[in-house]
C-alpha atoms as a PDB file:
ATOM      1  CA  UNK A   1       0.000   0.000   0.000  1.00  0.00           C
ATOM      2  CA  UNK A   2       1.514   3.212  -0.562  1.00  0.00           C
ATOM      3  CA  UNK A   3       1.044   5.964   2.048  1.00  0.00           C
ATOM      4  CA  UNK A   4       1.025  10.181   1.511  1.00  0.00           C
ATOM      5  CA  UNK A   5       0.698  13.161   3.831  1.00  0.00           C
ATOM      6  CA  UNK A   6      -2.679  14.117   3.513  1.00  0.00           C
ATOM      7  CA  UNK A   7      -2.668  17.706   3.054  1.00  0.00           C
ATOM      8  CA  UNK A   8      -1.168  20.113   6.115  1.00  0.00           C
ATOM      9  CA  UNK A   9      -2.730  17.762   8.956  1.00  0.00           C
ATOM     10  CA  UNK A  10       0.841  15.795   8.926  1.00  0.00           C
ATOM     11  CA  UNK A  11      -0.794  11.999   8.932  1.00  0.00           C
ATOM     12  CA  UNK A  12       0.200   9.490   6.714  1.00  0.00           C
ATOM     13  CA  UNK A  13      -2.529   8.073   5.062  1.00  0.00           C
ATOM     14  CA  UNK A  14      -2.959   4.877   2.882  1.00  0.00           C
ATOM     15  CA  UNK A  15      -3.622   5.879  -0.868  1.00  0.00           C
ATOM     16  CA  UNK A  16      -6.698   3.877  -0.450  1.00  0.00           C
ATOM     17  CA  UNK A  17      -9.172   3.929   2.841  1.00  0.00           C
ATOM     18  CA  UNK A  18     -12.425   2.172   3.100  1.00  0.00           C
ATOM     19  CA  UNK A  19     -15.762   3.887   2.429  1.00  0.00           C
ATOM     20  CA  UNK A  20     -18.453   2.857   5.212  1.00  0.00           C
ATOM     21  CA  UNK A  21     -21.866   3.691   3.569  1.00  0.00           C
ATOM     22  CA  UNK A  22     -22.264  -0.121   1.811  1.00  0.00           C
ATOM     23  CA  UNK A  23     -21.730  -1.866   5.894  1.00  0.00           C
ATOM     24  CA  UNK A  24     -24.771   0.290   6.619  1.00  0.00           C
ATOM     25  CA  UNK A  25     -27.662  -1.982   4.940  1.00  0.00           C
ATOM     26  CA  UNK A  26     -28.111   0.633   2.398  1.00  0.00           C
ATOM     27  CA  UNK A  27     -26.716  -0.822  -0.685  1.00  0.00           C
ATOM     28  CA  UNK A  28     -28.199  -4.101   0.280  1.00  0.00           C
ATOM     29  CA  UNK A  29     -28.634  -6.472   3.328  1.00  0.00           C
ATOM     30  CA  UNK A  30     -25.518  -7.549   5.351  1.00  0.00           C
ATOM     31  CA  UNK A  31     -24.674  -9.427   8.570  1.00  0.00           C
ATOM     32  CA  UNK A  32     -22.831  -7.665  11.392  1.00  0.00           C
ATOM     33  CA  UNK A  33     -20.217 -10.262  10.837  1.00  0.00           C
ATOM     34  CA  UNK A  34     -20.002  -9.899   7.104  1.00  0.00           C
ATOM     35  CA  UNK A  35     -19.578  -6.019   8.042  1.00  0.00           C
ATOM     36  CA  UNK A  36     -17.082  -6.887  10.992  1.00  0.00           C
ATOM     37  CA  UNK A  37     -14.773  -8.842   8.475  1.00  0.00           C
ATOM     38  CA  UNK A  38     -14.436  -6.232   5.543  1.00  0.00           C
ATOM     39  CA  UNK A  39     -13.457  -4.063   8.201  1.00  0.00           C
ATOM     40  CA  UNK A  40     -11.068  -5.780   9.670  1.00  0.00           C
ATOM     41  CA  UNK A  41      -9.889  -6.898   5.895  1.00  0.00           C
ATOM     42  CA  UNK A  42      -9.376  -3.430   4.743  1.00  0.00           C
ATOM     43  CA  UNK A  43      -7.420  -3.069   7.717  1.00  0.00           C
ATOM     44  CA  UNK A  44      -4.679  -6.130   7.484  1.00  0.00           C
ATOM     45  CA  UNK A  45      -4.502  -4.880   3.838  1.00  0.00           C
ATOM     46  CA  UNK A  46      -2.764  -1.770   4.592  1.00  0.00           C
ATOM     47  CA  UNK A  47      -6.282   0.940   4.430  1.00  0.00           C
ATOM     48  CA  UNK A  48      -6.019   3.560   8.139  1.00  0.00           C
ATOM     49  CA  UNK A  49      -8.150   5.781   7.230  1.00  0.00           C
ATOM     50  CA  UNK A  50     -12.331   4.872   7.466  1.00  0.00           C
ATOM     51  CA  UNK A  51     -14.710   6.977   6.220  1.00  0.00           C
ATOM     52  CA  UNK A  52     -18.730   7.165   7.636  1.00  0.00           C
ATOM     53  CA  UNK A  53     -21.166   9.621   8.031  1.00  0.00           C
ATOM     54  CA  UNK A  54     -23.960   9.988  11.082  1.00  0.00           C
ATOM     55  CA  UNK A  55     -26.767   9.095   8.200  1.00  0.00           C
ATOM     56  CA  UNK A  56     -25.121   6.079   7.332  1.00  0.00           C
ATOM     57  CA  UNK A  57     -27.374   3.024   7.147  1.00  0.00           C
ATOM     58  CA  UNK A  58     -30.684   1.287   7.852  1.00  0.00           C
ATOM     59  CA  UNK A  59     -30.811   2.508  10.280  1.00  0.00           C
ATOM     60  CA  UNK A  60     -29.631   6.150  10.691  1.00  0.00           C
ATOM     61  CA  UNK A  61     -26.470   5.487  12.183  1.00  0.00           C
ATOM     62  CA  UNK A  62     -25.303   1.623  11.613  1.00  0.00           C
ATOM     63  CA  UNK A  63     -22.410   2.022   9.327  1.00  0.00           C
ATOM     64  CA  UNK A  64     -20.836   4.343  12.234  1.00  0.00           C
ATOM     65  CA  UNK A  65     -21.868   1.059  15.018  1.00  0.00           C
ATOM     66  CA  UNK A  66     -20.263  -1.664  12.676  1.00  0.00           C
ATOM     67  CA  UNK A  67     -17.585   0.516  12.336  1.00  0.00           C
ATOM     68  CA  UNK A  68     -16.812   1.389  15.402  1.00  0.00           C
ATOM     69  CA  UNK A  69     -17.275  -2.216  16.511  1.00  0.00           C
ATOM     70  CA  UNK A  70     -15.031  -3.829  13.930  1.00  0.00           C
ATOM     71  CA  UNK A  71     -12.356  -1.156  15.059  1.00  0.00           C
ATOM     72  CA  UNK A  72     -12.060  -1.863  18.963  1.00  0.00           C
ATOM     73  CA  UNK A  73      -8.778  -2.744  19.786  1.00  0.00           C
ATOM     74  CA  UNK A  74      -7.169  -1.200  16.559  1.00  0.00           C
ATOM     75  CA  UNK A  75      -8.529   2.573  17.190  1.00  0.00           C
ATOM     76  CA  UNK A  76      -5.822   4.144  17.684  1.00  0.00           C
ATOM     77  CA  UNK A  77      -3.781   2.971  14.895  1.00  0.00           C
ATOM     78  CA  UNK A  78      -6.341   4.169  12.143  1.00  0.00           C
ATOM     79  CA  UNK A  79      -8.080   7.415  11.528  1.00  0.00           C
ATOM     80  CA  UNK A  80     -11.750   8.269  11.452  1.00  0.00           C
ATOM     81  CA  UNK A  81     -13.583  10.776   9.116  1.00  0.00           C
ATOM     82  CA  UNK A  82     -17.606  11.183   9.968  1.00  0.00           C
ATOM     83  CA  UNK A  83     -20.035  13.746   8.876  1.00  0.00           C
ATOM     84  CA  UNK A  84     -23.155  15.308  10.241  1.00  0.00           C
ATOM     85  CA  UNK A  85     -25.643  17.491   8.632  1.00  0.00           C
ATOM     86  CA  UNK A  86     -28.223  14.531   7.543  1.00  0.00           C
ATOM     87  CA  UNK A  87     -29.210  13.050  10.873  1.00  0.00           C
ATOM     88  CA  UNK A  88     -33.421  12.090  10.638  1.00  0.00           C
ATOM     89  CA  UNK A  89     -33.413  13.541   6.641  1.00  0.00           C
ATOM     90  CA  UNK A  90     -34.212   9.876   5.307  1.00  0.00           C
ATOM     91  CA  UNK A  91     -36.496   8.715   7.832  1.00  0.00           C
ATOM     92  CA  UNK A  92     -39.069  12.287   7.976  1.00  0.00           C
ATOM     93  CA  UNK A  93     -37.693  14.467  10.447  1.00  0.00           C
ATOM     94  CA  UNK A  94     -34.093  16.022  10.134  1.00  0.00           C
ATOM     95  CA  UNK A  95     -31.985  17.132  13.132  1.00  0.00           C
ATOM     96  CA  UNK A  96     -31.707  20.998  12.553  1.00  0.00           C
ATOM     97  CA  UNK A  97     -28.368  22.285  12.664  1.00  0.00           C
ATOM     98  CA  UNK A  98     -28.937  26.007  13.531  1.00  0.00           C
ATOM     99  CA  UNK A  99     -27.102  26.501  16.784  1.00  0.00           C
ATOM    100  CA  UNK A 100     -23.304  25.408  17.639  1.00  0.00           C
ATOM    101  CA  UNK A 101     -25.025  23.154  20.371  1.00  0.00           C
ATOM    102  CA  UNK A 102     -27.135  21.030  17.683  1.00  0.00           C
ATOM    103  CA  UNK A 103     -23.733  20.313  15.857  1.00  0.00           C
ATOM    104  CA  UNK A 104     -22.160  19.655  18.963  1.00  0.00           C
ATOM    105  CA  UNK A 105     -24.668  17.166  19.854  1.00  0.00           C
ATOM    106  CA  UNK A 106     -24.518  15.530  16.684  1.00  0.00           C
ATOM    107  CA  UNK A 107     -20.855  15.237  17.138  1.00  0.00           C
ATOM    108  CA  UNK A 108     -21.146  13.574  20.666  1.00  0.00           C
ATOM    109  CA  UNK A 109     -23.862  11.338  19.167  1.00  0.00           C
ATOM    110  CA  UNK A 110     -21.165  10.279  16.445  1.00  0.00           C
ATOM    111  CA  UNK A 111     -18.173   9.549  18.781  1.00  0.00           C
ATOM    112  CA  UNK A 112     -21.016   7.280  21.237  1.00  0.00           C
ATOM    113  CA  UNK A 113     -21.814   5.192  18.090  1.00  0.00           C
ATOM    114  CA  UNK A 114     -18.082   4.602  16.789  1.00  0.00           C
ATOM    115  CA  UNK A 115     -17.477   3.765  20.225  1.00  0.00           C
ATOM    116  CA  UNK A 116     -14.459   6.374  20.580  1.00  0.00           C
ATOM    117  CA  UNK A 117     -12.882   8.905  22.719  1.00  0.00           C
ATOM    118  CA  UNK A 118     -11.903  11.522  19.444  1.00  0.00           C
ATOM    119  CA  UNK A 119     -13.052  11.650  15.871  1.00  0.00           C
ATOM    120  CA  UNK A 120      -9.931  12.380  13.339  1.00  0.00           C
ATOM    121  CA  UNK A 121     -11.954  14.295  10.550  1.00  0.00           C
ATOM    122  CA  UNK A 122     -15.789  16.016  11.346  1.00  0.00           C
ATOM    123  CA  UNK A 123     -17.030  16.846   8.320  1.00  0.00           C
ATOM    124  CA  UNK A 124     -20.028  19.303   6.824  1.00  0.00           C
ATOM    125  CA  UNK A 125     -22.105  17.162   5.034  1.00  0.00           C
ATOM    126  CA  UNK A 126     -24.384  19.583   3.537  1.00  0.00           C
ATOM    127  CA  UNK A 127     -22.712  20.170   0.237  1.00  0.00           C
ATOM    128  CA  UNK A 128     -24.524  22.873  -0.690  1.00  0.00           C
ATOM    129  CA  UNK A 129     -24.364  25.319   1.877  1.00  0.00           C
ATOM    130  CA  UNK A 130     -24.748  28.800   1.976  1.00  0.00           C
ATOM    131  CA  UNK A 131     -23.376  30.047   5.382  1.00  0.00           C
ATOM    132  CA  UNK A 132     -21.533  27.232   7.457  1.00  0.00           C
ATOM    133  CA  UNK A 133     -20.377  29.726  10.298  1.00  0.00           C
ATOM    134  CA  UNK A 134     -22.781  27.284  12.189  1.00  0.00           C
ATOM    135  CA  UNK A 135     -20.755  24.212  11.587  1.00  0.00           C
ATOM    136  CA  UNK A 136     -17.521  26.308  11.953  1.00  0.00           C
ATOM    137  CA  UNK A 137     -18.511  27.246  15.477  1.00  0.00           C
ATOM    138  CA  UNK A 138     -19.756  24.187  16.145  1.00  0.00           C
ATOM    139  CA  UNK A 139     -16.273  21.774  14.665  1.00  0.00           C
ATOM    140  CA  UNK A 140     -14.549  24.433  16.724  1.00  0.00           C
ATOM    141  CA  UNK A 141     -15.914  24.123  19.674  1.00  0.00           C
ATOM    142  CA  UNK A 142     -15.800  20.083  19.364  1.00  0.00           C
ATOM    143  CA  UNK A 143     -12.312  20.668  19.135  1.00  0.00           C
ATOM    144  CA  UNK A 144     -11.703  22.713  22.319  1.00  0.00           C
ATOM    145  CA  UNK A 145     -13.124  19.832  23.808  1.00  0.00           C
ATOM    146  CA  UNK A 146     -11.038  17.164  22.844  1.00  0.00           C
ATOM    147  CA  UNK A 147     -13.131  15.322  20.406  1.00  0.00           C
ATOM    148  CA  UNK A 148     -12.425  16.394  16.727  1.00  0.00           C
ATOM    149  CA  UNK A 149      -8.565  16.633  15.454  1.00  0.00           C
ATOM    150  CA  UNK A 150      -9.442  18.498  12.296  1.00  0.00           C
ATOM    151  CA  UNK A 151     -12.371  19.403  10.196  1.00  0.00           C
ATOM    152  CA  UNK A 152     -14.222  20.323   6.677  1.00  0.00           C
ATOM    153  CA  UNK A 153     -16.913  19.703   4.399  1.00  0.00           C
ATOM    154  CA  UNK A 154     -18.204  17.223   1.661  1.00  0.00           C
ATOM    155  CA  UNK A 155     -19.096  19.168  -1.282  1.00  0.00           C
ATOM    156  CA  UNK A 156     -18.722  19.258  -5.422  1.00  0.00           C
ATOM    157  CA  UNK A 157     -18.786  22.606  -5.436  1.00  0.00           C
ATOM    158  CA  UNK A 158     -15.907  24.685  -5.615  1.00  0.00           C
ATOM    159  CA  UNK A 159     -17.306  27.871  -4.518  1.00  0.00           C
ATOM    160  CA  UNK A 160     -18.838  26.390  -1.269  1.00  0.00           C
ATOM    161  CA  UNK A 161     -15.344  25.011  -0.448  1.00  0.00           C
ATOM    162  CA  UNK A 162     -14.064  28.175  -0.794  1.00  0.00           C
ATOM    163  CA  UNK A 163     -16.519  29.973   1.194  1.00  0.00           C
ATOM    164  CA  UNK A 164     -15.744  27.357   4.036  1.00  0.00           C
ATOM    165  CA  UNK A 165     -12.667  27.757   3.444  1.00  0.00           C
ATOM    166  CA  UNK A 166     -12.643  31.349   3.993  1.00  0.00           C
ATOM    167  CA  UNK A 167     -15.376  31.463   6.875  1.00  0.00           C
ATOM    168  CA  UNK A 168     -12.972  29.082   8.652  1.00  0.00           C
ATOM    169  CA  UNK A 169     -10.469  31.297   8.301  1.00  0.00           C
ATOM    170  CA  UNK A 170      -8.093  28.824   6.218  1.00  0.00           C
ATOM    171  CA  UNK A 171      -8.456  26.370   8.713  1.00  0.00           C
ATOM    172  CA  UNK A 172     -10.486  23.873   6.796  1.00  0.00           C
ATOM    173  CA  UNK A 173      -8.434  20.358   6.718  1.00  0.00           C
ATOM    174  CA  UNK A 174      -9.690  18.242   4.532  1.00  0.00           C
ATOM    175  CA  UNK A 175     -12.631  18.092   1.760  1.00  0.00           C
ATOM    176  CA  UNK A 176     -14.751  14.975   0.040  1.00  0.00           C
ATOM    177  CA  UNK A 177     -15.177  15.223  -3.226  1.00  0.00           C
ATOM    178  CA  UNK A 178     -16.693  13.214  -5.961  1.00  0.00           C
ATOM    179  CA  UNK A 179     -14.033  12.365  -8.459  1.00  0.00           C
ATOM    180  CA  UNK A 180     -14.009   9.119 -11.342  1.00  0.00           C
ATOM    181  CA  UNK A 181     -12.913   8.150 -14.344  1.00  0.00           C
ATOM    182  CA  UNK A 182     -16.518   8.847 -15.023  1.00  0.00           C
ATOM    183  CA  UNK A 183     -17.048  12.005 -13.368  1.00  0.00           C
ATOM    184  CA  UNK A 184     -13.927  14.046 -13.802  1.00  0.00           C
ATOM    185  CA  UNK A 185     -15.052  17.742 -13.234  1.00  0.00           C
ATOM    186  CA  UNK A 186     -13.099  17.892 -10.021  1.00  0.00           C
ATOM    187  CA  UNK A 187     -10.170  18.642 -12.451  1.00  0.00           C
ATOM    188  CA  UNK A 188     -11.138  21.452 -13.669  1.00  0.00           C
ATOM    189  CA  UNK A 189     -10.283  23.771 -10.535  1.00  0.00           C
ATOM    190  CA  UNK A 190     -11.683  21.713  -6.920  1.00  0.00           C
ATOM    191  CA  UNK A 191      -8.297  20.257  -6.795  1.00  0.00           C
ATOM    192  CA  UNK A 192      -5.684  22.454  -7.664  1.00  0.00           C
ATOM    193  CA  UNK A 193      -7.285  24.989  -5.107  1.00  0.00           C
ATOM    194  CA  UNK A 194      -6.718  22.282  -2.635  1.00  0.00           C
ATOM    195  CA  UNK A 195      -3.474  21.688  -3.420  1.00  0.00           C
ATOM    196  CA  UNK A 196      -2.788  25.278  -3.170  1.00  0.00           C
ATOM    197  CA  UNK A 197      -4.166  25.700   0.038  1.00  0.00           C
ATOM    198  CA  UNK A 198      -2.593  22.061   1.260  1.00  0.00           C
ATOM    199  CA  UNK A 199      -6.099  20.621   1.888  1.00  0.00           C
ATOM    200  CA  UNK A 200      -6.419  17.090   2.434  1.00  0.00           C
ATOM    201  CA  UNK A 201      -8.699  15.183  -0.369  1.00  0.00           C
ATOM    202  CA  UNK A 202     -10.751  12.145   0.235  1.00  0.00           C
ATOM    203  CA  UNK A 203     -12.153  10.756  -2.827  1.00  0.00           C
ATOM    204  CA  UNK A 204     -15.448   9.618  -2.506  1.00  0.00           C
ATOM    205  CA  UNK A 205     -17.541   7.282  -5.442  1.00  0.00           C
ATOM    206  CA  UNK A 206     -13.958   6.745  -7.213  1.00  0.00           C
ATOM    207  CA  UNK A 207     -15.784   3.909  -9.152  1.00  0.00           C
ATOM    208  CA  UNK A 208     -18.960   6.028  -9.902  1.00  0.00           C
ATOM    209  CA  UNK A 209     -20.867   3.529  -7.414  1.00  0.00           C
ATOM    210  CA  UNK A 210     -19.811   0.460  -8.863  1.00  0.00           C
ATOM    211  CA  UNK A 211     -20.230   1.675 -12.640  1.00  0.00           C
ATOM    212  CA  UNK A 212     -16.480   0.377 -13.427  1.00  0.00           C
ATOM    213  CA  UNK A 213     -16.976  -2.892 -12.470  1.00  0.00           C
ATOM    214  CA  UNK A 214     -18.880  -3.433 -15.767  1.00  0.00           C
ATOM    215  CA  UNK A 215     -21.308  -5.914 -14.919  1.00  0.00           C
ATOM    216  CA  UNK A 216     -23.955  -3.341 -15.461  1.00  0.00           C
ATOM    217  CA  UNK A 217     -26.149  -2.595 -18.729  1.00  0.00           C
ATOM    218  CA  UNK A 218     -29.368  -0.738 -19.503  1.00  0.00           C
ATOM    219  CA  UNK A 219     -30.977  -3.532 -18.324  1.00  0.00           C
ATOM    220  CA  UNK A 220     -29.954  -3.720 -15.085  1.00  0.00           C
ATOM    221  CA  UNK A 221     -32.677  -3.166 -12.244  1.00  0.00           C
ATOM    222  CA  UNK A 222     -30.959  -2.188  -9.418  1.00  0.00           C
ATOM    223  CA  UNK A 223     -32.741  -3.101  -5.894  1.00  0.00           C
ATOM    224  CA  UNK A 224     -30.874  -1.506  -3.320  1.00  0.00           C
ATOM    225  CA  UNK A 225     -31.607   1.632  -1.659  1.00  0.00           C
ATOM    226  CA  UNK A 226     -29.010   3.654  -3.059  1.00  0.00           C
ATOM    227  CA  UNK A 227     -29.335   3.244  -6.990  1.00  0.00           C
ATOM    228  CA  UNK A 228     -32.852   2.336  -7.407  1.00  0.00           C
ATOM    229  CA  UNK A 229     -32.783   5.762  -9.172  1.00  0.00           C
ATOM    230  CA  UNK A 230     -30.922   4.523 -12.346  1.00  0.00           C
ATOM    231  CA  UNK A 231     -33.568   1.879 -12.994  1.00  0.00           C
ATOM    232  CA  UNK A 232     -36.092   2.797 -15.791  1.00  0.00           C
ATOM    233  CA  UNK A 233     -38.573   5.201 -15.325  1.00  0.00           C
ATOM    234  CA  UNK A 234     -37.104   6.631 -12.131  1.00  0.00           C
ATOM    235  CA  UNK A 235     -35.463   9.829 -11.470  1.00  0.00           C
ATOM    236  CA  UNK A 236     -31.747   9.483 -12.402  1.00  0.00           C
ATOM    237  CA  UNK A 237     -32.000   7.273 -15.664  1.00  0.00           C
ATOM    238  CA  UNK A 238     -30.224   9.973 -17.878  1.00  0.00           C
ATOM    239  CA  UNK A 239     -28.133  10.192 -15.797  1.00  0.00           C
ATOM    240  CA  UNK A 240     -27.300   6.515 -15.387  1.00  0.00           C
ATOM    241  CA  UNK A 241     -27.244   5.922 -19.269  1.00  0.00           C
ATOM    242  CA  UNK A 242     -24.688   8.869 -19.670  1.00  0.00           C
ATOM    243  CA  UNK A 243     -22.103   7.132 -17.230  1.00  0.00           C
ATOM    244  CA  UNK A 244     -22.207   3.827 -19.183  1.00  0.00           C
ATOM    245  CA  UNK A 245     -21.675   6.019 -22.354  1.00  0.00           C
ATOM    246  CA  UNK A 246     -19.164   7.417 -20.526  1.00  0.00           C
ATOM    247  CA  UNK A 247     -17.855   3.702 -19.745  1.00  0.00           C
ATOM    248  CA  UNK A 248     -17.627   2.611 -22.912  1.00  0.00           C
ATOM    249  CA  UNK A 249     -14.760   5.000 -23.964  1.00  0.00           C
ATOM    250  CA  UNK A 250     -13.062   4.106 -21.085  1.00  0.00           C
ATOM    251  CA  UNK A 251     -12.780   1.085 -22.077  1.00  0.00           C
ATOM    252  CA  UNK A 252     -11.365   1.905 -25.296  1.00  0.00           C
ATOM    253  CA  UNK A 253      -8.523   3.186 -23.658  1.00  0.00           C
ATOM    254  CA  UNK A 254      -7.830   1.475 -20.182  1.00  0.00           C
ATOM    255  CA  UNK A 255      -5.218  -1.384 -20.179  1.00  0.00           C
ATOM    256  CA  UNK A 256      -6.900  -4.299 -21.885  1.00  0.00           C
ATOM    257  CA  UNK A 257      -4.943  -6.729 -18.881  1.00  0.00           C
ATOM    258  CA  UNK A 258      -6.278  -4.546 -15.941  1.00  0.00           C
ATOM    259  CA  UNK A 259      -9.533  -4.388 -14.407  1.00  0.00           C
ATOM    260  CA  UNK A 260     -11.452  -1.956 -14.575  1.00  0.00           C
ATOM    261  CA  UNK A 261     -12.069  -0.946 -10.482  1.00  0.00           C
ATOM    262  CA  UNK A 262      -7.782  -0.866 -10.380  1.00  0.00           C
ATOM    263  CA  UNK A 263      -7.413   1.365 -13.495  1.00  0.00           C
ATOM    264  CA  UNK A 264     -10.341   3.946 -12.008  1.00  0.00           C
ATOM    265  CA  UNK A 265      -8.788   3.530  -8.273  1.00  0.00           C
ATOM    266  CA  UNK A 266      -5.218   4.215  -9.227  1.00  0.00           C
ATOM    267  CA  UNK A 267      -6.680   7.004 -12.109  1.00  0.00           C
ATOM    268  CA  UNK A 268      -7.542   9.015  -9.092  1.00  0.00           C
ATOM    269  CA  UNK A 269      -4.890   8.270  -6.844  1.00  0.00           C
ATOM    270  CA  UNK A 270      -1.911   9.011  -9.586  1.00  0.00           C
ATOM    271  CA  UNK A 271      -3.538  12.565  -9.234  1.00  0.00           C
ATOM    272  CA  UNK A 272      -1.018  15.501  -7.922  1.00  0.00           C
ATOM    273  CA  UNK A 273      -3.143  16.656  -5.158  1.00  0.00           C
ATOM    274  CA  UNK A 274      -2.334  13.137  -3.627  1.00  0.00           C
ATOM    275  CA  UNK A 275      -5.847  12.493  -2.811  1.00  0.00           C
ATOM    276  CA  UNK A 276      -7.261   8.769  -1.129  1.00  0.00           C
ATOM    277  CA  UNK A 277      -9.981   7.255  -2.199  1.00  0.00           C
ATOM    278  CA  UNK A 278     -12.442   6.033   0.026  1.00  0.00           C
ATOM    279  CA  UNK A 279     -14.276   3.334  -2.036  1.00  0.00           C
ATOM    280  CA  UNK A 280     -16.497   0.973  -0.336  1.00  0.00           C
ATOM    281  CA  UNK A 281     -16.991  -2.868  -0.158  1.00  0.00           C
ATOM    282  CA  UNK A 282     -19.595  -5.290   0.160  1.00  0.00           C
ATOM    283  CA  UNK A 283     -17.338  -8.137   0.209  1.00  0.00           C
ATOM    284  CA  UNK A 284     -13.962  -9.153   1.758  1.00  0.00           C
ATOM    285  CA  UNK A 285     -13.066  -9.562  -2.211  1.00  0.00           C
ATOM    286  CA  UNK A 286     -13.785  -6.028  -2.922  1.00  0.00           C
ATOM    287  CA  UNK A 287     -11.565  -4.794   0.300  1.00  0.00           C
ATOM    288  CA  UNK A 288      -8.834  -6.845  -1.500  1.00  0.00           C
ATOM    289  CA  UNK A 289      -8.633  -5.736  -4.979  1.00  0.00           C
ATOM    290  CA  UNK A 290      -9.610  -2.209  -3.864  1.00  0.00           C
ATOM    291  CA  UNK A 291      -6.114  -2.305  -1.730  1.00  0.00           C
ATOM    292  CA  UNK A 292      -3.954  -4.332  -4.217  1.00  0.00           C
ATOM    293  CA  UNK A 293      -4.749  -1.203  -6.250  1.00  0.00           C
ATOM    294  CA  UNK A 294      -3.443   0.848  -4.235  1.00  0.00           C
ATOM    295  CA  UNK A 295       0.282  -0.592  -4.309  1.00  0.00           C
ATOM    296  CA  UNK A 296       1.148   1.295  -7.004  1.00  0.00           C
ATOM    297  CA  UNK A 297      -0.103   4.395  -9.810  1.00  0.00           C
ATOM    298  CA  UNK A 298      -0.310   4.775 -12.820  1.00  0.00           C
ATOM    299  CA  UNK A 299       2.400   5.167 -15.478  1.00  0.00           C
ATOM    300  CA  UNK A 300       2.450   8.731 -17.387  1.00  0.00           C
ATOM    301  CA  UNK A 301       1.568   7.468 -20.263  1.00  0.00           C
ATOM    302  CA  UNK A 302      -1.618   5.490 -19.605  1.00  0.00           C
ATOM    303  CA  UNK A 303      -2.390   7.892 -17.050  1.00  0.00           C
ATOM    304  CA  UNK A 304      -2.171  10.604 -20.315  1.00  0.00           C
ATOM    305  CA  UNK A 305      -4.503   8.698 -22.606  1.00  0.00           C
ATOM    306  CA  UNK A 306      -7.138   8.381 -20.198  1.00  0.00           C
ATOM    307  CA  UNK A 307      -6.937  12.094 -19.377  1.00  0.00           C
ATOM    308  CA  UNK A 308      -7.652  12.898 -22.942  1.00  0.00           C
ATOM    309  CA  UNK A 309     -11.431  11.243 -22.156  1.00  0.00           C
END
């Protein structure tokens, strides 16, 4: 596995963590063992740095408890990223965050269901946001007390990074981002600003939610909770039919003798921000091929022709 310094925090982090939203139930049904195992999996393989959010799961909240479960004894040799903004959203009746104690609370609630004493990264996870001087106050505050090392937000949007950026006074750490072979706009100017400003990336959806795995056509029906959108009829079909398109000339240029899910993981990794991507598992299988691709990136060459995309 090969590690970095993720942006000004000073941590070595492995190129490739492990994304907690699929242990949550979400993207399907799963045992608390099956979820204790890819845990520990990603772990042996070299991955220190787990990503969840508060809203994780079925319900609100499980990824965070199977996480937190599958990491007693080994806290304090891997780092934890959580977010809170969604708490209640999914299920009819969202937490508000409009005072610093709301987003405190929802930071205490996090650290009781990870079962720890300090949370590395608390991120924003309302990636649209206007005004975040309530989160600000609130990550700062959680910090004074012991229980957040750093903090940021989870946003596509460039100019809401840089407002939080700014609002923070520079002191935003680290930023999730969507970023693929399929979805490359982060290019454009999301992360050279944080590699000017020495903000640690996480990469999250690095294989546009399983669409380089290729085992999915237009006549997939998708039944889990999180892509039931891309099925016929529903709201994100376009969408869905422009990332296969968007697949197939991928594949006209990725290594014929590589799969897919390595060429997309180590696509974003060979990046110069130095980001990690946080891609997430359902299987022990997935945990393994998602950190054999991180032993290595991309030659210049390959790494040129698929930029051309």
């Amino acid at each position: 596995m090969l590690y970095r310094e993720f942006g000004r925090t000073g941590w070595e982090i492995s190129a490739i963590g492990l994304g907690t939203w699929n242990i949550g139930n979400q993207w399907g049904e799963m045992e608390d063992s099956t979820a204790h195992d890819i845990v520990k999996t990603a772990f042996d393989h070299g991955m220190n740095l787990f990503d969840a959010a508060e809203s994780y799961g079925i319900p609100n909240g499980l990824s965070e408890i199977r996480l937190g479960q599958a990491l007693k004894g080994i806290r304090d040799q891997v780092h934890i990223v959580s977010k809170v903004g969604n708490w209640g959203k999914r299920t009819g009746q969202g937490v508000p965050k409009t005072t610093v104690d709301m987003i405190r609370v929802c930071g205490h609630a996090c650290l009781g269901r990870l079962r720890t004493d300090w949370i590395d990264v608390l991120l924003c996870h309302e990636g649209d946001i206007q005004d975040p001087s309530v989160y600000i106050a609130g990550f700062e505050a959680l910090r004074e007390e012991g229980f957040i090392r750093e903090y940021g937000i989870s946003t596509n949007d460039l100019q809401v990074l840089k407002n939080f950026h700014s609002t923070s006074d520079g002191k935003c750490a680290v930023v999730e981002v969507d970023y693929s072979l399929i979805n490359r706009s982060a290019e454009e100017g999301f992360l050279p600003f944080c590699q000017e400003n020495q903000i640690g990336i996480l990469i999250r959806g690095p294989v546009a939610m399983g669409i380089l795995a290729d085992k999915y056509d237009a006549d997939t029906v998708f039944m889990d909770a999180v892509r039931h959108k891309w099925n016929q009829g529903e709201s994100a079909r376009a969408e869905y039919e422009e990332k296969l398109a968007r697949l197939d000339r991928v594949k006209t240029i990725a290594n014929p003798d590589r799969d897919l899910v390595t060429t997309g993981l180590r696509y974003v990794i060979s990046h110069s921000a130095e980001p990690v991507a946080i891609p997430g598992a359902t299987s022990v299988n997935q945990v393994r091929i998602n950190a054999e691709a991180g032993v290595s990136l991309l030659l210049d060459d390959e790494l040129n022709r698929l930029k051309v995309l």
